[in-house]
Protein backbone atom coordinates (compact mmCIF):
# COMPACT_ATOMS: atom_id res chain seq x y z
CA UNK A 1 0.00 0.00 0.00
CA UNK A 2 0.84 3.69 -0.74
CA UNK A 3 1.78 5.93 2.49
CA UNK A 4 1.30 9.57 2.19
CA UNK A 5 4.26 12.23 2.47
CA UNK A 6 6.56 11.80 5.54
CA UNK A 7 6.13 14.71 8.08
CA UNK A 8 9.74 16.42 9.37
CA UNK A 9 9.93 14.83 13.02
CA UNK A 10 13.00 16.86 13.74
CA UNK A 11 11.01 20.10 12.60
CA UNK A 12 8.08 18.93 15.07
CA UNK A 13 9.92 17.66 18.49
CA UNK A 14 11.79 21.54 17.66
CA UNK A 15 8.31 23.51 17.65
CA UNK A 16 7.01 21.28 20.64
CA UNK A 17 10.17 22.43 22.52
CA UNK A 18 9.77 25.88 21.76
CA UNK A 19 6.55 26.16 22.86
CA UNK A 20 7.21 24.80 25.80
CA UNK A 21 9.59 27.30 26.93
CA UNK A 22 6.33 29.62 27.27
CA UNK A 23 5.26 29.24 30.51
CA UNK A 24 7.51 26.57 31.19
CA UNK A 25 7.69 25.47 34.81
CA UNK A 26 11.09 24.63 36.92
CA UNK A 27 9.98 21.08 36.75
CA UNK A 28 9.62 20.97 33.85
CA UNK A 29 5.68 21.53 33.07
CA UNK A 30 4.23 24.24 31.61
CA UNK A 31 1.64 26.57 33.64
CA UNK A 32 -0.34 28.45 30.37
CA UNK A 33 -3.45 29.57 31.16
CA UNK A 34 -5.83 30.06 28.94
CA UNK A 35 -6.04 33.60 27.87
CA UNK A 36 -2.92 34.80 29.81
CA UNK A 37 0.03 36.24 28.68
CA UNK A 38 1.68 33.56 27.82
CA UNK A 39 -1.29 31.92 26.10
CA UNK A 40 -0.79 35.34 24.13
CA UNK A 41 2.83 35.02 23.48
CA UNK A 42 1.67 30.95 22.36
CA UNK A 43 -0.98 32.35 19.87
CA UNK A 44 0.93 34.87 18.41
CA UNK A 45 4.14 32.35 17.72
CA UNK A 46 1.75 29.69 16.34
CA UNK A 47 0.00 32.92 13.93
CA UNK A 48 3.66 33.71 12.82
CA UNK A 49 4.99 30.72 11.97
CA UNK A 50 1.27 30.22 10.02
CA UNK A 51 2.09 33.60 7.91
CA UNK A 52 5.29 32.69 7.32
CA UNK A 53 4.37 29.84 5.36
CA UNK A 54 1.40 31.76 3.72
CA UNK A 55 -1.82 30.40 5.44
CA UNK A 56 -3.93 32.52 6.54
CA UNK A 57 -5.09 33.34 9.94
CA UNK A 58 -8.27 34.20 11.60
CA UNK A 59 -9.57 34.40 14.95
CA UNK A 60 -13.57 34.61 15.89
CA UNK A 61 -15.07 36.26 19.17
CA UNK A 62 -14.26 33.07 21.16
CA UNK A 63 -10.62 33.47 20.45
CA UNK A 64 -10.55 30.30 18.82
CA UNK A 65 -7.16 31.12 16.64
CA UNK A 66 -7.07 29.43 12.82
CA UNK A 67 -4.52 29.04 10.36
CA UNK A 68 -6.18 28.15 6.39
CA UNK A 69 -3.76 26.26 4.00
CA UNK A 70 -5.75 27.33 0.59
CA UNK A 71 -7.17 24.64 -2.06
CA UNK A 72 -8.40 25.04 -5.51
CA UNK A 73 -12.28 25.52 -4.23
CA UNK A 74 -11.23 27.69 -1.06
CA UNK A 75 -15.62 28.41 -0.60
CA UNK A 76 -15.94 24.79 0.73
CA UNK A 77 -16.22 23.92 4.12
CA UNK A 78 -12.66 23.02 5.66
CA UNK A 79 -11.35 20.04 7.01
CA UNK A 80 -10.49 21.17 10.85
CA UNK A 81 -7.33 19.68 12.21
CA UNK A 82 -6.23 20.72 15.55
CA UNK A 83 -6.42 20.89 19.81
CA UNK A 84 -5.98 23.63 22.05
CA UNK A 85 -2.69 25.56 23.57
CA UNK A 86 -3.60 25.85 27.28
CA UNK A 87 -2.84 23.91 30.35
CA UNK A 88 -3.57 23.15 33.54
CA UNK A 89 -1.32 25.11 36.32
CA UNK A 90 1.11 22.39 36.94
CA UNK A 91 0.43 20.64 33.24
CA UNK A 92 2.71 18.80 30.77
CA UNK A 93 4.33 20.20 27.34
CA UNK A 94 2.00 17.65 25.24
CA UNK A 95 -1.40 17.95 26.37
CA UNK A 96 -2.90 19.97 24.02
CA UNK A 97 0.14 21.38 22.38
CA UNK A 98 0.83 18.33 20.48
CA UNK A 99 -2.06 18.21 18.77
CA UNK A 100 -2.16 21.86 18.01
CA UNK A 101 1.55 21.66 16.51
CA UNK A 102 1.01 18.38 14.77
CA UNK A 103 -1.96 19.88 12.90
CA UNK A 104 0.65 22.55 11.61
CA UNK A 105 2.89 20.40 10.70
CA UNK A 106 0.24 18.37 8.53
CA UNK A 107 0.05 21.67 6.91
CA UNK A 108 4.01 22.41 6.28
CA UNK A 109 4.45 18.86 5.10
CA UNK A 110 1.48 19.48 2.42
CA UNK A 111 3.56 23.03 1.49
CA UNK A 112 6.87 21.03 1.22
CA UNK A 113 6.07 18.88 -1.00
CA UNK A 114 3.48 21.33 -3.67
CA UNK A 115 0.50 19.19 -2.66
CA UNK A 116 -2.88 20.81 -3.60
CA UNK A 117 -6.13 19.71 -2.08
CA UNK A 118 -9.57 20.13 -3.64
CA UNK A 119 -10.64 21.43 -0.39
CA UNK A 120 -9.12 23.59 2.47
CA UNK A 121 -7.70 22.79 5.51
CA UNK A 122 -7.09 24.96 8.68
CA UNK A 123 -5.64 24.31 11.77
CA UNK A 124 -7.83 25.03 14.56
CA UNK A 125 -6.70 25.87 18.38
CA UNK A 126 -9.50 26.04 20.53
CA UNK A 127 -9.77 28.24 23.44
CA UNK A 128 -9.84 26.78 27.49
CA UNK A 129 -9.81 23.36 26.86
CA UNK A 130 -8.74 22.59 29.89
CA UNK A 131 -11.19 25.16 32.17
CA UNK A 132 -8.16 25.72 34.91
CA UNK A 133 -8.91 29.49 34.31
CA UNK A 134 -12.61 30.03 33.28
CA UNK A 135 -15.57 27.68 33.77
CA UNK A 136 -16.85 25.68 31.69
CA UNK A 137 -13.88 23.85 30.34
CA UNK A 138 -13.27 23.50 26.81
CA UNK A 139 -15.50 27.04 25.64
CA UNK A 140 -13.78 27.96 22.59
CA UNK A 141 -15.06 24.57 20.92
CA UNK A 142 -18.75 24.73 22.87
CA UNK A 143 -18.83 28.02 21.84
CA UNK A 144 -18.10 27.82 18.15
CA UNK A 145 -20.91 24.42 17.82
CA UNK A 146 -23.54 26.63 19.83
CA UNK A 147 -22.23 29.87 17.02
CA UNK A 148 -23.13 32.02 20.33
CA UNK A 149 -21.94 32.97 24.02
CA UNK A 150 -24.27 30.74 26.09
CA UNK A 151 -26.22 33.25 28.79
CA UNK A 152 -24.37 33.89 31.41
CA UNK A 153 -21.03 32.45 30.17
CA UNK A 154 -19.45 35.85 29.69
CA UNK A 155 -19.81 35.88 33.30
CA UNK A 156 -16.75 34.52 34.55
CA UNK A 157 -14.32 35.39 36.36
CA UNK A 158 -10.95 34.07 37.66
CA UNK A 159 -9.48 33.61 41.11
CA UNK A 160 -7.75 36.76 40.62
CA UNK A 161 -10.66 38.89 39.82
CA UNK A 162 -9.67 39.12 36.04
CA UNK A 163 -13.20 38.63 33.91
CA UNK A 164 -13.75 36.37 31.21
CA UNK A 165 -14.53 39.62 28.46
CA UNK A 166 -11.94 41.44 29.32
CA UNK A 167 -9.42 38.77 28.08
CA UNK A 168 -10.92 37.56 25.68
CA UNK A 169 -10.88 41.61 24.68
CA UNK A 170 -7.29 41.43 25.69
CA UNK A 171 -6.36 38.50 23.99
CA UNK A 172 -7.68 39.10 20.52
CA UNK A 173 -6.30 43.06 20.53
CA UNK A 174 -2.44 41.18 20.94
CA UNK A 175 -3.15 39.59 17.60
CA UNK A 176 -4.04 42.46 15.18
CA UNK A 177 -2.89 40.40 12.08
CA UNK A 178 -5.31 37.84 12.38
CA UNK A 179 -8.74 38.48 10.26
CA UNK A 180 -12.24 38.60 12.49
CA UNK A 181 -14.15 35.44 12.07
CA UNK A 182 -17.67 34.76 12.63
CA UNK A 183 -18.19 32.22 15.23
CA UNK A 184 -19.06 28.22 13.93
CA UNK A 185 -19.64 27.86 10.49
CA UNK A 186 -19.96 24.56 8.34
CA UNK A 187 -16.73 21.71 8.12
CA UNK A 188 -16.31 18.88 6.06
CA UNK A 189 -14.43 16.80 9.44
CA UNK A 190 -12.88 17.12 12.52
CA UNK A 191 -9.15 15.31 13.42
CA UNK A 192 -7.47 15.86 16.59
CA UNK A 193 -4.16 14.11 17.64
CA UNK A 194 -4.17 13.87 21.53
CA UNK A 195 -2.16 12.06 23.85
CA UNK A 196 -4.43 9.39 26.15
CA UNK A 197 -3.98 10.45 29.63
CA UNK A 198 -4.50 7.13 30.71
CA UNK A 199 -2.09 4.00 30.50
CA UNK A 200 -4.18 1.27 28.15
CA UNK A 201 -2.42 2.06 24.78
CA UNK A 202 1.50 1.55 26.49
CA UNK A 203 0.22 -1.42 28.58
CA UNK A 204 -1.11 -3.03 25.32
CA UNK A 205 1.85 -2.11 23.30
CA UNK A 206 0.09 0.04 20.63
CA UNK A 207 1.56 3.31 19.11
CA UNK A 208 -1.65 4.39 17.84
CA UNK A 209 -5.39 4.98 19.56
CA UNK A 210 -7.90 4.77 17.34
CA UNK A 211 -10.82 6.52 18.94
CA UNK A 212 -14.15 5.50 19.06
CA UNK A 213 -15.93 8.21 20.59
CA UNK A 214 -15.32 9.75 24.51
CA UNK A 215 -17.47 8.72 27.33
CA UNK A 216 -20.13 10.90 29.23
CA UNK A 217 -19.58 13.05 32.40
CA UNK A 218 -21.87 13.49 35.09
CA UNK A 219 -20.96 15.29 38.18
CA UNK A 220 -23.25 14.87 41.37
CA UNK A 221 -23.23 16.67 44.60
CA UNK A 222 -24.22 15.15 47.45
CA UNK A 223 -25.04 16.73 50.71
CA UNK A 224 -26.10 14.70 53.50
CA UNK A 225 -27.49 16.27 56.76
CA UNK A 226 -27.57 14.97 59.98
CA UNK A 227 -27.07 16.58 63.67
CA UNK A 228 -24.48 18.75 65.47
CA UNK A 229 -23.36 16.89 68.92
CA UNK A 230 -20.90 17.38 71.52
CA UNK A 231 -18.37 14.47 70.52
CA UNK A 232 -17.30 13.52 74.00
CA UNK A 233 -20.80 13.28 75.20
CA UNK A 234 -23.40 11.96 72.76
CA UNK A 235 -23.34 7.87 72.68
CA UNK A 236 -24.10 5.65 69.39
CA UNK A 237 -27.53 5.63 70.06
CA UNK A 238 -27.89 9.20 69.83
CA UNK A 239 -25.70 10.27 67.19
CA UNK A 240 -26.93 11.28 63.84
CA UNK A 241 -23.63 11.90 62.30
CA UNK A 242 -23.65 12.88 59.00
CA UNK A 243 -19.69 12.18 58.55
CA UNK A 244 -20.08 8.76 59.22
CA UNK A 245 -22.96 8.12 56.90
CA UNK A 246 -21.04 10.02 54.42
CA UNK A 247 -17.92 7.21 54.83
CA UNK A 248 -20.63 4.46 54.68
CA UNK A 249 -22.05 5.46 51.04
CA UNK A 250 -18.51 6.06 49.31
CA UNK A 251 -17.20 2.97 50.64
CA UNK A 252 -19.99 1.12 49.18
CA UNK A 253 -20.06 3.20 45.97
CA UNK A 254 -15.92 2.32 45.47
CA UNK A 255 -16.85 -1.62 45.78
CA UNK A 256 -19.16 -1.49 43.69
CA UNK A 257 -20.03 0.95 40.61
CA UNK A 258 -15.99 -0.15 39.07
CA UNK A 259 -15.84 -3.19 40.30
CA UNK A 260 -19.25 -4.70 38.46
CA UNK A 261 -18.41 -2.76 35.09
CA UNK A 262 -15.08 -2.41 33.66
CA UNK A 263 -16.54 0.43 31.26
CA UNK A 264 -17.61 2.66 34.40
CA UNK A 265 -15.29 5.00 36.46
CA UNK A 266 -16.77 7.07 39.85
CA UNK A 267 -14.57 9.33 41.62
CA UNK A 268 -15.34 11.30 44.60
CA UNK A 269 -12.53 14.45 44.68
CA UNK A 270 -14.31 17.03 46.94
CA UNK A 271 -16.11 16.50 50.74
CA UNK A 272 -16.63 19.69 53.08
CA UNK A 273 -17.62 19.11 56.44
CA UNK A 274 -19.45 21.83 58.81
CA UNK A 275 -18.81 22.92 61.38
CA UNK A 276 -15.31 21.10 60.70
CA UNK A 277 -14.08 21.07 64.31
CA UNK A 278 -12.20 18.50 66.06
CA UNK A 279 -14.51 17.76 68.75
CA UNK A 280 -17.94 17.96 66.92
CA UNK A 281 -19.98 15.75 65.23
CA UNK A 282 -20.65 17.19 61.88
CA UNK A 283 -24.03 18.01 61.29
CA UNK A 284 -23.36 18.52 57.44
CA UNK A 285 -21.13 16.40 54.65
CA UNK A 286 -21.08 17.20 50.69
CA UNK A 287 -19.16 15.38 48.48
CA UNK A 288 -18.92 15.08 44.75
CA UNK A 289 -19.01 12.14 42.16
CA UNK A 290 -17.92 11.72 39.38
CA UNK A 291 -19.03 9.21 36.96
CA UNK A 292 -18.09 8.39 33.66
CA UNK A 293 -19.63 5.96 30.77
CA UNK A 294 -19.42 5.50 27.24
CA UNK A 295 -22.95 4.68 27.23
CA UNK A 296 -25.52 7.38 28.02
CA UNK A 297 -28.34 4.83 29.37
CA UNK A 298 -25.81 3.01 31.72
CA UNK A 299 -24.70 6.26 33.17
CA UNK A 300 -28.80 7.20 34.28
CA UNK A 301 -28.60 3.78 35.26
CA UNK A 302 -26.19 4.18 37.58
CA UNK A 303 -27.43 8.01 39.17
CA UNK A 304 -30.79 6.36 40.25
CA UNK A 305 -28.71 3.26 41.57
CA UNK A 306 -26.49 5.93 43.56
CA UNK A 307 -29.15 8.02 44.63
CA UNK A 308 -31.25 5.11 45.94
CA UNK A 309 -28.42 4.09 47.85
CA UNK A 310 -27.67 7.38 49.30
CA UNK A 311 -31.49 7.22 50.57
CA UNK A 312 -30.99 4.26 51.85
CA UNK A 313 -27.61 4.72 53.93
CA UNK A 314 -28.64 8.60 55.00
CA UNK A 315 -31.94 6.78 56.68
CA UNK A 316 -30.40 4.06 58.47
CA UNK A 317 -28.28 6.28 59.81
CA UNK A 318 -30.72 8.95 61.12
CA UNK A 319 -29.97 11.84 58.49
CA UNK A 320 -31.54 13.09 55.36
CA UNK A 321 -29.95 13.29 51.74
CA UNK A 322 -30.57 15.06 48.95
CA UNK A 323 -28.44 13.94 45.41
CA UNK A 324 -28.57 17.15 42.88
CA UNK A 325 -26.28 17.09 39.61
CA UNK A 326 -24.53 20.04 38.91
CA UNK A 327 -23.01 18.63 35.50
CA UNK A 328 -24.41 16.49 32.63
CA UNK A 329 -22.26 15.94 29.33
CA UNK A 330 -23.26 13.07 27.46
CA UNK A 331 -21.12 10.74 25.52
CA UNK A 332 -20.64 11.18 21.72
CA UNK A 333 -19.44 8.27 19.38
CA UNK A 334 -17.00 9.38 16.57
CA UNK A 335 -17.63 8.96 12.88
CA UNK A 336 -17.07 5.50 11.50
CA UNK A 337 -15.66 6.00 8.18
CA UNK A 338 -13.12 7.87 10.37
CA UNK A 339 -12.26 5.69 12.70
CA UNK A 340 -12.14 3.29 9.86
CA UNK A 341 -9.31 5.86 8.16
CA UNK A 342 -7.51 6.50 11.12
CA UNK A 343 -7.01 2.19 11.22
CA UNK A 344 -5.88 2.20 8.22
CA UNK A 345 -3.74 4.89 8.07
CA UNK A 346 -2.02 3.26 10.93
CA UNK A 347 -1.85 -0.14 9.45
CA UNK A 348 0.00 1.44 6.18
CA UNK A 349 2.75 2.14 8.25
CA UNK A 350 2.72 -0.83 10.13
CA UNK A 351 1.73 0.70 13.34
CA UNK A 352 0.38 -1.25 16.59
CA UNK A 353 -2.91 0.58 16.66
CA UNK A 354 -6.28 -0.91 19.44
CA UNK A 355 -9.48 0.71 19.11
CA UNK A 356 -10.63 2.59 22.27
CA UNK A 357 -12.93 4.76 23.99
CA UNK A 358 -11.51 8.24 25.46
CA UNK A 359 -12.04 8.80 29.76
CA UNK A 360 -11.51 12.38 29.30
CA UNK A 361 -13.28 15.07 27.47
CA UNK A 362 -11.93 16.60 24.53
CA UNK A 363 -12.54 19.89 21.95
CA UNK A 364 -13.70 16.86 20.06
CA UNK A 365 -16.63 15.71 21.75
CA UNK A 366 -18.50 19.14 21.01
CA UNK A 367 -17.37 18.67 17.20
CA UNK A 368 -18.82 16.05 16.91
CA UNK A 369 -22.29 16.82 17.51
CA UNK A 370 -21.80 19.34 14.29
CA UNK A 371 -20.53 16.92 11.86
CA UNK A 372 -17.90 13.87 11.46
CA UNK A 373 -14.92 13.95 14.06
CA UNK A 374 -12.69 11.71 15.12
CA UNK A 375 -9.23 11.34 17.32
CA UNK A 376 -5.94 9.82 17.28
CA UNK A 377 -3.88 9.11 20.95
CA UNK A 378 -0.97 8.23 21.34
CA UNK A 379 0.89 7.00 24.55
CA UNK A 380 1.90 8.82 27.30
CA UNK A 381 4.28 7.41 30.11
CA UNK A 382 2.71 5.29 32.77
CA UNK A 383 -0.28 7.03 31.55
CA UNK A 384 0.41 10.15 33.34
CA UNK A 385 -1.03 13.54 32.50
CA UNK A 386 -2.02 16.93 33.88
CA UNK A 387 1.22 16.43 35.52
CA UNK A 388 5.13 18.29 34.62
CA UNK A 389 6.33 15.02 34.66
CA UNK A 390 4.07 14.34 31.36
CA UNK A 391 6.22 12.41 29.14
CA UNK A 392 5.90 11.32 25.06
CA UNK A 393 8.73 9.22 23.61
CA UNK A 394 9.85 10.95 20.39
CA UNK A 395 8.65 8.38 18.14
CA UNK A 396 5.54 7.94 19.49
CA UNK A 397 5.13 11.59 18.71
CA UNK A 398 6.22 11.37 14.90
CA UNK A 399 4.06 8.27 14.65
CA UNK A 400 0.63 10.03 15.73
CA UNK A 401 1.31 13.53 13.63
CA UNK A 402 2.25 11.38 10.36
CA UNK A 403 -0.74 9.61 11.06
CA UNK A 404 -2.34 12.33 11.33
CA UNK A 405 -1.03 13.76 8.04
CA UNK A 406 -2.09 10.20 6.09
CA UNK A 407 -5.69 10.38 6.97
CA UNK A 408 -5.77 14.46 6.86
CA UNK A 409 -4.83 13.40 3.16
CA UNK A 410 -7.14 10.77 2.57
CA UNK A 411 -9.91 12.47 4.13
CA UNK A 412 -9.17 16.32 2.15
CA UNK A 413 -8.59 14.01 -1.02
């Protein structure tokens, strides 16, 4: 079989390093927040190296920042190839960035070698992916499919004070060269090259991820009320202690949501107690869950299973409950033919490559509720992410942006 053009590796692991000196972190991270200065300084680097090679670049009111490689029918819908530029405060040099700098070197490996597409492709970044900044995560892509600032979204503030408009205002002003877009618009498909997060594709032994689609998200809250006692003086009998009741339910939500269904994840990352003293009973727990399925029925399934349980556990032990959710995103299944080209572009160049579903949310999730998307992964080490100590061997990076550039060909014809 025929393989596409080979992308410049060299020219790639060079741009991933230089972008990772902004915001770069003494560990060895990088702390780029979306919309800061350094997300600035990122923008306008990825916008110059774009002009440079004559593409042409356009931002819309969302900030989202694109970079169009003309065709010979430039009035068709693009094919959109991209990620996002942000991190998390203490993130890695790939997440995000690879994808973003992959997608432009797609494009310079199509200019190096005269190849002419009959339709164009631009490089998208998105804006807040990662939501470290600004809630919600990943606006610049829920943004553009909604082709409107949801109410209330322009809202936001950060933990410094700083609000959402004025850098966004900010942000777009640093970047005078690049042409005002209107927000969404139509697209022909949707590639983004991504590294897992998660440890399946280096515990399997497979350079590429074909993905399947990206599981749903639904955070609960979960505040459970009981009494406020004296500790030293109120016996078993007596006690209606909402801590303990609180123990009771996770314990029995950890043994057995995971446990019966490989497929399902539940984490619980935040509890508050009140009054929080040493020598009270707490009168008042709230935790959070987090649960996670590729399959929108299982995960209703499992909130009434949870919430029954919580009944049941907050009665026994003399308090009251009350289960709200505070997040819903549901799960989205990628495009087959482009799964199927992704495979196949991997199998050309006789790359391990395992079909799988994605445990984190992506740009691409909201893309493809607009038309086909689909996403590549690659390994990461030990499966570690949202970390400094993030880590992509080399040629696992060359592997995912050439393929990548094979089905970004096959798909643009």
């Amino acid at each position: 079989m025929t393989c596409g053009p080979a992308i410049n590796g060299h020219r790639l692991l060079a741009r991933l390093d230089a972008f990772a000196a902004i915001g770069a972190t003494p560990a060895g991270g990088v702390n780029r927040p979306t919309l800061s200065v350094e997300d600035r300084k990122a923008r306008a680097l990825l916008a110059n190296l774009g002009t440079a090679r004559g593409f042409t670049v356009f931002q819309d009111a969302a900030a989202n920042l694109f970079l169009k490689r003309a065709s010979t029918d430039n009035d068709r819908p693009p094919l959109l190839i991209g990620s996002h530029l942000d991190s998390q405060p203490t993130g890695g040099r790939f997440d995000g960035a690879l994808g973003t700098l992959a997608a432009l070197e797609v494009l310079e490996t199509l200019e190096d070698n005269g190849i002419v597409t009959a339709g164009p492709i631009e490089l998208v970044a998105w804006t807040n992916e990662e939501g470290s900044r600004f809630s919600p995560g990943a606006f610049g892509s829920q943004v553009y499919a909604a082709g409107a600032f949801p109410a209330g979204w322009q809202d936001a503030v950060d933990s410094n004070g700083a609000s959402l408009p004025d850098e966004l205002a900010a942000t777009l002003k640093a970047l005078p060269e690049a042409a005002e877009r209107p927000l969404g618009g139509p697209f022909t498909a949707y590639l983004e090259l991504h590294i897992e997060q998660g440890p399946l594709l280096e515990r399997q032994g497979a350079l590429i991820g074909a993905v399947e689609g990206i599981q749903g998200t639904r955070w609960l809250e979960v505040t459970i009320t009981g009494q406020v006692a004296h500790a030293g003086t109120t016996p078993l009998v007596d006690r209606r202690d909402a801590m303990a009741v609180a123990v009771a339910i996770i314990a029995q939500l950890q043994a057995t949501v995971m446990p019966a269904d490989v497929n399902a994840r539940l984490t619980v990352g935040r509890l508050t107690l009140t009054p929080g003293a040493v020598n009270v009973i707490p009168g008042e727990v709230v935790f959070s869950i987090d649960l996670r399925h590729p399959s929108g029925a299982e995960i209703d399934r499992l909130e009434t299973e949870i919430t029954s349980m919580v009944s049941e556990a907050a009665e026994s032990g003399g308090c009251q409950a009350l289960v709200r959710r505070s997040m819903d995103v549901a799960p989205a299944r990628f495009d087959e033919r482009l799964i199927g080209i992704v495979e196949d572009m991997a199998k050309r160049r006789s790359f391990p490559c395992r079909r799988m579903f994605s445990g984190a949310f992506h740009d691409a999730l909201f893309m493809a509720r607009l038309g086909p998307a689909a996403m590549i992964f690659v390994p990461c080490r030990g499966g570690l992410s949202h970390n400094e100590a993030e880590y992509v061997e080399p040629h696992q990076i060359i592997a995912g942006a050439q393929v990548l550039c094979d089905a970004t060909l096959e798909v643009a014809g």
